[in-house]
Protein backbone atom coordinates (compact mmCIF):
# COMPACT_ATOMS: atom_id res chain seq x y z
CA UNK A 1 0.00 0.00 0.00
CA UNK A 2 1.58 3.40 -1.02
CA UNK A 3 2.73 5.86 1.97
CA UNK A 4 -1.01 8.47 0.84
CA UNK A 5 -3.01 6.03 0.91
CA UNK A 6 -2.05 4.51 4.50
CA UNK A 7 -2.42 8.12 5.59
CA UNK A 8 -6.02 8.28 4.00
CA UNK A 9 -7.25 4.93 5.20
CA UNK A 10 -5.92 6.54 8.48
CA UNK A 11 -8.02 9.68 8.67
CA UNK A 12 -11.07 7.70 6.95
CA UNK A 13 -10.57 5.23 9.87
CA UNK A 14 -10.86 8.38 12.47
CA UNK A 15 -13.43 9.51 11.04
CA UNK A 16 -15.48 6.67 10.78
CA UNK A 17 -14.72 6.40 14.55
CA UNK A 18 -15.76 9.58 15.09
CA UNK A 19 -19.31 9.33 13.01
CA UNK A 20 -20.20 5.69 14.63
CA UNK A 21 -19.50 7.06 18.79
CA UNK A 22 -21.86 10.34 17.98
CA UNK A 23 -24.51 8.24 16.14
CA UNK A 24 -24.61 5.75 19.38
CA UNK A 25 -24.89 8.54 21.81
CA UNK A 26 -26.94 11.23 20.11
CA UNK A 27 -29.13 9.17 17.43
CA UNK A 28 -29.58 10.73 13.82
CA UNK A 29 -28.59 14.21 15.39
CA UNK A 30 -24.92 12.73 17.08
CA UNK A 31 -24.70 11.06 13.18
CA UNK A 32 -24.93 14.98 11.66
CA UNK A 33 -22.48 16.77 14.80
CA UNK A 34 -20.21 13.00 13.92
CA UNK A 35 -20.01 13.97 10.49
CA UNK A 36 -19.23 17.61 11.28
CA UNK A 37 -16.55 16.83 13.63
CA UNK A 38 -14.93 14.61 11.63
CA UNK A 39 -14.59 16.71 8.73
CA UNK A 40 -13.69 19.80 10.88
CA UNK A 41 -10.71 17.02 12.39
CA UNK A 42 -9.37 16.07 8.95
CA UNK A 43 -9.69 19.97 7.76
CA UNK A 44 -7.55 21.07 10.76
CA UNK A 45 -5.13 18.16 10.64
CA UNK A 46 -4.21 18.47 6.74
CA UNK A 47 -4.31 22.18 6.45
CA UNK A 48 -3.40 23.53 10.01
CA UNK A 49 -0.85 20.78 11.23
CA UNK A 50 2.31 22.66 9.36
CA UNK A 51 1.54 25.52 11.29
CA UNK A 52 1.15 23.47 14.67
CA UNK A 53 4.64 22.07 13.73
CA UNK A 54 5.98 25.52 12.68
CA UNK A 55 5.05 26.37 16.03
CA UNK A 56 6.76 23.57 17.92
CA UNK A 57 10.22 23.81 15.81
CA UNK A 58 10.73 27.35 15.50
CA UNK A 59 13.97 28.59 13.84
CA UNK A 60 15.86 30.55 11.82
CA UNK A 61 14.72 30.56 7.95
CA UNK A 62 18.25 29.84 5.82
CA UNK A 63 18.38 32.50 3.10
CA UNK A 64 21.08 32.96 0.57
CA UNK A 65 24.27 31.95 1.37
CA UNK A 66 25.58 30.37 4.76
CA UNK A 67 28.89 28.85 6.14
CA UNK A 68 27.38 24.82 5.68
CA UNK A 69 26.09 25.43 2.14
CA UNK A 70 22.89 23.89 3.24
CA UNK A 71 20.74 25.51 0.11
CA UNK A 72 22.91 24.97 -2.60
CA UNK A 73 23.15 20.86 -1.37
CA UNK A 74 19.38 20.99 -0.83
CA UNK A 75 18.84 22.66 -4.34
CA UNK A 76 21.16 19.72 -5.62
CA UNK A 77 19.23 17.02 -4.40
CA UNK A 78 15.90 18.09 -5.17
CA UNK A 79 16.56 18.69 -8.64
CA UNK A 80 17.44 15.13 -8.97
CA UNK A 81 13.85 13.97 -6.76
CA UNK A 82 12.32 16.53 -9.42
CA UNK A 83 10.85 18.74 -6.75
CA UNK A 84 10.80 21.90 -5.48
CA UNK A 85 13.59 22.75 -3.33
CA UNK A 86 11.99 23.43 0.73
CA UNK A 87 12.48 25.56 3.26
CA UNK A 88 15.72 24.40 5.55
CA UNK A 89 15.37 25.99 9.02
CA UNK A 90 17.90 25.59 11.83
CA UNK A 91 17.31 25.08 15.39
CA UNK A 92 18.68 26.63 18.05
CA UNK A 93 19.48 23.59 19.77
CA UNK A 94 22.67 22.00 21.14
CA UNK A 95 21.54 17.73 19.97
CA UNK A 96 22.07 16.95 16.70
CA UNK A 97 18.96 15.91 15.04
CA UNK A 98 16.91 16.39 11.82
CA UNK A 99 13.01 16.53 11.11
CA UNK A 100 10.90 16.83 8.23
CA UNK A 101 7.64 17.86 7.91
CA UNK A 102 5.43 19.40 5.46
CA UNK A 103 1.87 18.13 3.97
CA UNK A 104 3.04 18.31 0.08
CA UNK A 105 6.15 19.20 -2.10
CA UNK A 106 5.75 22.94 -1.43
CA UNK A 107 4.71 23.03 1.51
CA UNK A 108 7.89 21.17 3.08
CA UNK A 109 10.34 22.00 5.62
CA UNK A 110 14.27 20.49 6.25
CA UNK A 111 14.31 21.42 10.24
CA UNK A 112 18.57 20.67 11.18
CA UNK A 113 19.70 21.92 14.51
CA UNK A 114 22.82 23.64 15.36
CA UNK A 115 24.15 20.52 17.18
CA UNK A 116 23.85 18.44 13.34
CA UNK A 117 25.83 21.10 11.82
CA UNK A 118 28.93 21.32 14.16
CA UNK A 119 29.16 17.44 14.52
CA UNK A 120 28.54 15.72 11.09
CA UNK A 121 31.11 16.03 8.61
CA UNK A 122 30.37 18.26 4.86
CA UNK A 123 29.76 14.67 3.51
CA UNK A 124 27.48 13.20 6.19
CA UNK A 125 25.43 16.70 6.57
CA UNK A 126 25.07 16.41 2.61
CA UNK A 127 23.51 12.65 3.48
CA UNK A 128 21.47 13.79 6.15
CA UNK A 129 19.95 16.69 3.49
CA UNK A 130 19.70 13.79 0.73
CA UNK A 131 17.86 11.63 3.28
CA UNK A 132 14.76 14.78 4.20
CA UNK A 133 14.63 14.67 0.50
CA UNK A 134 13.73 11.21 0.01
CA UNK A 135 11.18 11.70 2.39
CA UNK A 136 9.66 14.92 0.69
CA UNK A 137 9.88 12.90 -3.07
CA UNK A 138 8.11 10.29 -1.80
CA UNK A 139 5.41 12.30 0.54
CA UNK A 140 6.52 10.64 3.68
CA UNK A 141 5.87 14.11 5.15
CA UNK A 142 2.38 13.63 5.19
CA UNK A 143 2.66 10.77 6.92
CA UNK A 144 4.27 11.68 9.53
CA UNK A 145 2.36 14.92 10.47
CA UNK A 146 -0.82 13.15 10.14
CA UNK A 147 0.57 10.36 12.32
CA UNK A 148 1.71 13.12 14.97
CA UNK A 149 -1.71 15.46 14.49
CA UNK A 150 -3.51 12.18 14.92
CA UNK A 151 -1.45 11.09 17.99
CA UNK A 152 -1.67 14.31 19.87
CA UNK A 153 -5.69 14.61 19.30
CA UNK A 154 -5.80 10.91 20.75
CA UNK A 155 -3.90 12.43 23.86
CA UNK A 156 -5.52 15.62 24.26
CA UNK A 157 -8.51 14.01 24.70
CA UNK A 158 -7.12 11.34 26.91
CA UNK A 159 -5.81 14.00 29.24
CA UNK A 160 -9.05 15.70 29.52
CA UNK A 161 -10.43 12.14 31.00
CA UNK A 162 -7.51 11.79 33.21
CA UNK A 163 -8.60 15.23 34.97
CA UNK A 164 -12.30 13.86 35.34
CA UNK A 165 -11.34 10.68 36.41
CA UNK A 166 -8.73 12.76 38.86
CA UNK A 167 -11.44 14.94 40.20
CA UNK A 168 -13.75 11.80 40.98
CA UNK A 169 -11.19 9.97 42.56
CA UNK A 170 -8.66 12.24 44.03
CA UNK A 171 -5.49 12.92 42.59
CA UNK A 172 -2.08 11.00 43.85
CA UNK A 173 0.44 12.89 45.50
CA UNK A 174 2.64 10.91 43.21
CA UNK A 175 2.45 13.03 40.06
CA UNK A 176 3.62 9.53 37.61
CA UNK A 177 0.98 7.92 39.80
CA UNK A 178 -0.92 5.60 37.01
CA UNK A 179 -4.24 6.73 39.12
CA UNK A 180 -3.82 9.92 37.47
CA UNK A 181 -2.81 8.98 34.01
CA UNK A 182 -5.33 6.01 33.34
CA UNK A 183 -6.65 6.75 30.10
CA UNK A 184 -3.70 7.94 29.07
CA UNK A 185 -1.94 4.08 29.91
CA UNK A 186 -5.06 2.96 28.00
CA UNK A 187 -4.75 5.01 24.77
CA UNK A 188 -1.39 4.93 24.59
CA UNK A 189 -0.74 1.42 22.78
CA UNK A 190 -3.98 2.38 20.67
CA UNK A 191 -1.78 5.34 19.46
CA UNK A 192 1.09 3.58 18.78
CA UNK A 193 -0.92 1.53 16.63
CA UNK A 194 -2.13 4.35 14.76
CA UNK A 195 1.40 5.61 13.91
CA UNK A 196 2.61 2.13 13.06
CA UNK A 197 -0.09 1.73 10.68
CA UNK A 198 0.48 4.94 8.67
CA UNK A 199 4.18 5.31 9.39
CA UNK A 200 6.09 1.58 9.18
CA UNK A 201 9.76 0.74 9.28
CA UNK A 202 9.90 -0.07 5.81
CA UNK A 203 9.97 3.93 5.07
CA UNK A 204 12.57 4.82 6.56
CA UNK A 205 14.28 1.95 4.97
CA UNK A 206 13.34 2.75 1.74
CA UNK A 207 13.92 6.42 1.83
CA UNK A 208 17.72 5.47 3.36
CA UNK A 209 18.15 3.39 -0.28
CA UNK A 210 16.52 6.33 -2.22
CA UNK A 211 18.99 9.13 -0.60
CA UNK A 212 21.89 7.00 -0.56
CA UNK A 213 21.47 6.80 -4.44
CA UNK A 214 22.06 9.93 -5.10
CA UNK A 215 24.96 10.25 -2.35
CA UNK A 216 28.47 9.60 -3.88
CA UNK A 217 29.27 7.75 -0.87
CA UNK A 218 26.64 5.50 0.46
CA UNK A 219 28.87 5.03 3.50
CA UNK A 220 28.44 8.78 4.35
CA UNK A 221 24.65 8.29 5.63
CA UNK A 222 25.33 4.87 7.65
CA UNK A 223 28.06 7.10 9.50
CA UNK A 224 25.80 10.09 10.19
CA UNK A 225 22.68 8.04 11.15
CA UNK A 226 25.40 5.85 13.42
CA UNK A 227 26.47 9.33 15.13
CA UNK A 228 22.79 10.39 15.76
CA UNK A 229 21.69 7.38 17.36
CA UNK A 230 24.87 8.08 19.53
CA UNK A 231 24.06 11.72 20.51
CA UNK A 232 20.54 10.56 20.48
CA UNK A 233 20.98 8.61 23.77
CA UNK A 234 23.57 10.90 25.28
CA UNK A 235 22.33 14.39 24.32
CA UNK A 236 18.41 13.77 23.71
CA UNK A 237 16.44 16.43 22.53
CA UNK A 238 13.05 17.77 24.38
CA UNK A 239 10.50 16.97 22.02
CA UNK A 240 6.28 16.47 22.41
CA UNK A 241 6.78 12.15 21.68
CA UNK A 242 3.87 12.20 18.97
CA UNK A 243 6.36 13.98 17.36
CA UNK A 244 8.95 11.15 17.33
CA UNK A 245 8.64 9.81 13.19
CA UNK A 246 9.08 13.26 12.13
CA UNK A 247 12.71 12.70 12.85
CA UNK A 248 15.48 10.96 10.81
CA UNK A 249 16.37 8.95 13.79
CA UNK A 250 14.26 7.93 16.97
CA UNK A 251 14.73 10.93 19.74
CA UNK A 252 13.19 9.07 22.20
CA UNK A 253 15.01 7.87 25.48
CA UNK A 254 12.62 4.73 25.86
CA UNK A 255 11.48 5.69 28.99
CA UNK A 256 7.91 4.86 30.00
CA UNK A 257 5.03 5.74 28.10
CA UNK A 258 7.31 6.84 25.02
CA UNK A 259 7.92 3.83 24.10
CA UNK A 260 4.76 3.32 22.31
CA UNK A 261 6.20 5.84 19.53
CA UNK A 262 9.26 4.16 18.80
CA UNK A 263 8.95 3.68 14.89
CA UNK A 264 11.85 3.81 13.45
CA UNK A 265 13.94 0.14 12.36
CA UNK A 266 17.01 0.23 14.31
CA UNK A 267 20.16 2.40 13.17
CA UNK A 268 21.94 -1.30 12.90
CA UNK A 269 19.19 -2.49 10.60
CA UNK A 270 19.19 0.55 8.26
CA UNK A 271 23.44 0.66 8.28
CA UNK A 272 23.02 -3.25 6.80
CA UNK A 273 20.49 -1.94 4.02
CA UNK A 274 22.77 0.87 3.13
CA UNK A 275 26.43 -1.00 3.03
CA UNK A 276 25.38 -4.44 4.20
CA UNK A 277 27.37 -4.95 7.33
CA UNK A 278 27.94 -3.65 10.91
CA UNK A 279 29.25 -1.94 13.14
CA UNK A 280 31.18 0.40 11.07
């Protein structure tokens, strides 16, 4: 099944959620407020999601020239995916890490921090760029925002039932009690489900393959996703965990409930695709 249509069978699946829960509780008149909610949800989520993200990863807009060359790479490598070149923005922000995001071709974003650029080498940051690409050609931006809009509308409403279900039976003085995080615990795996289903290792596999074609050195991307995964662990970065497949490596830490949004393959899996042994 192609990357758009797992994200469409997605939001149709939300929807028809949606419809089906208001037409048990409110009859022909839930089925019409269903309906409306449901389309307001997918009209929010499509066209409002980049600017959520925006939001979330603000930085600084690379125009003209710079000291890491970052447009003229990224103008390289998108006129060999045959697609307009996207914004790059840099982070403020001391872990290396990359993100994509963007709901089409023109709408896309390459989001590198500061960290990225002082640790991987010209030829590894030119991977890196290659690798956002991939995932632009081949529309993997959508999924991913969907995946994370989805994700954090599953959780927002999950938190608003933890603060009934707090306010009935008394909040713990423990603040990681599970008492006050209940349906949180519950939706959690349901969530991770959702992002599985639209998101799947094989992307990130295949979009590793697609950028290290156009790479001179294939060798150059198994390095930089190898130093990532390093920094990853030692020098995470704070990020909202619906967030997590956005990013060309998992940010995650592993720690409790995040779990449930660790996507990505493993860095050893994707070095073996892309030279076809490890370590390095």
């Amino acid at each position: 099944m192609k990357g758009s249509t797992k994200t469409w069978t997605l939001l149709s699946l939300l929807s028809l959620t949606i419809i089906m829960i208001s037409h048990g509780w409110g009859g022909r008149q839930g089925l019409l407020w269903g309906v409306i909610i449901a389309l307001s949800i997918n009209c929010l989520i499509y066209f409002y999601n980049d600017l959520r993200l925006d939001g979330l990863f603000p930085g600084q807009l690379v125009e003209g020239q710079n000291p890491w060359g970052l447009l003229k790479t990224a103008k390289r490598f998108a006129s060999k995916a045959r697609i307009p070149v996207p914004r790059i923005v840099v982070l403020d922000v001391p872990s290396p890490q990359a993100l994509v995001m963007g709901r089409n071709w023109k709408s896309a974003s390459i989001v590198l921090t500061e960290g990225l650029l002082r640790t991987l080498s010209a030829e590894e940051r030119e991977a890196v760029i290659a690798y956002q690409i991939s995932c632009i050609k081949k529309l993997d931006t959508l999924a991913f925002s969907v995946a994370s809009a989805v994700t954090d509308f599953l959780f927002a409403i999950s938190l608003s039932v933890d603060l009934v279900i707090r306010g009935i039976l008394g909040p713990k003085k423990d603040p990681h009690s599970r008492q006050n995080h209940l349906f949180s615990l519950l939706i959690a795996p349901l969530a991770s489900l959702l992002v599985r289903l639209a998101v799947g290792t094989s992307r990130y596999l295949a979009n590793d393959s697609l950028a290290a074609s156009w790479v001179e050195n294939p060798k150059a991307l198994a390095h930089a996703l190898w130093k990532l995964e390093s920094y990853a662990s030692t020098k995470p970065m704070e990020i909202p965990a619906a967030t997590a497949p956005l990013f060309i490596v998992n940010p995650l830490t592993g720690h409790g409930w995040t779990r449930y949004f660790h996507v990505h393959p493993s860095v050893e899996k994707r070095i073996r695709n892309l030279i076809g042994y490890y370590p390095i």
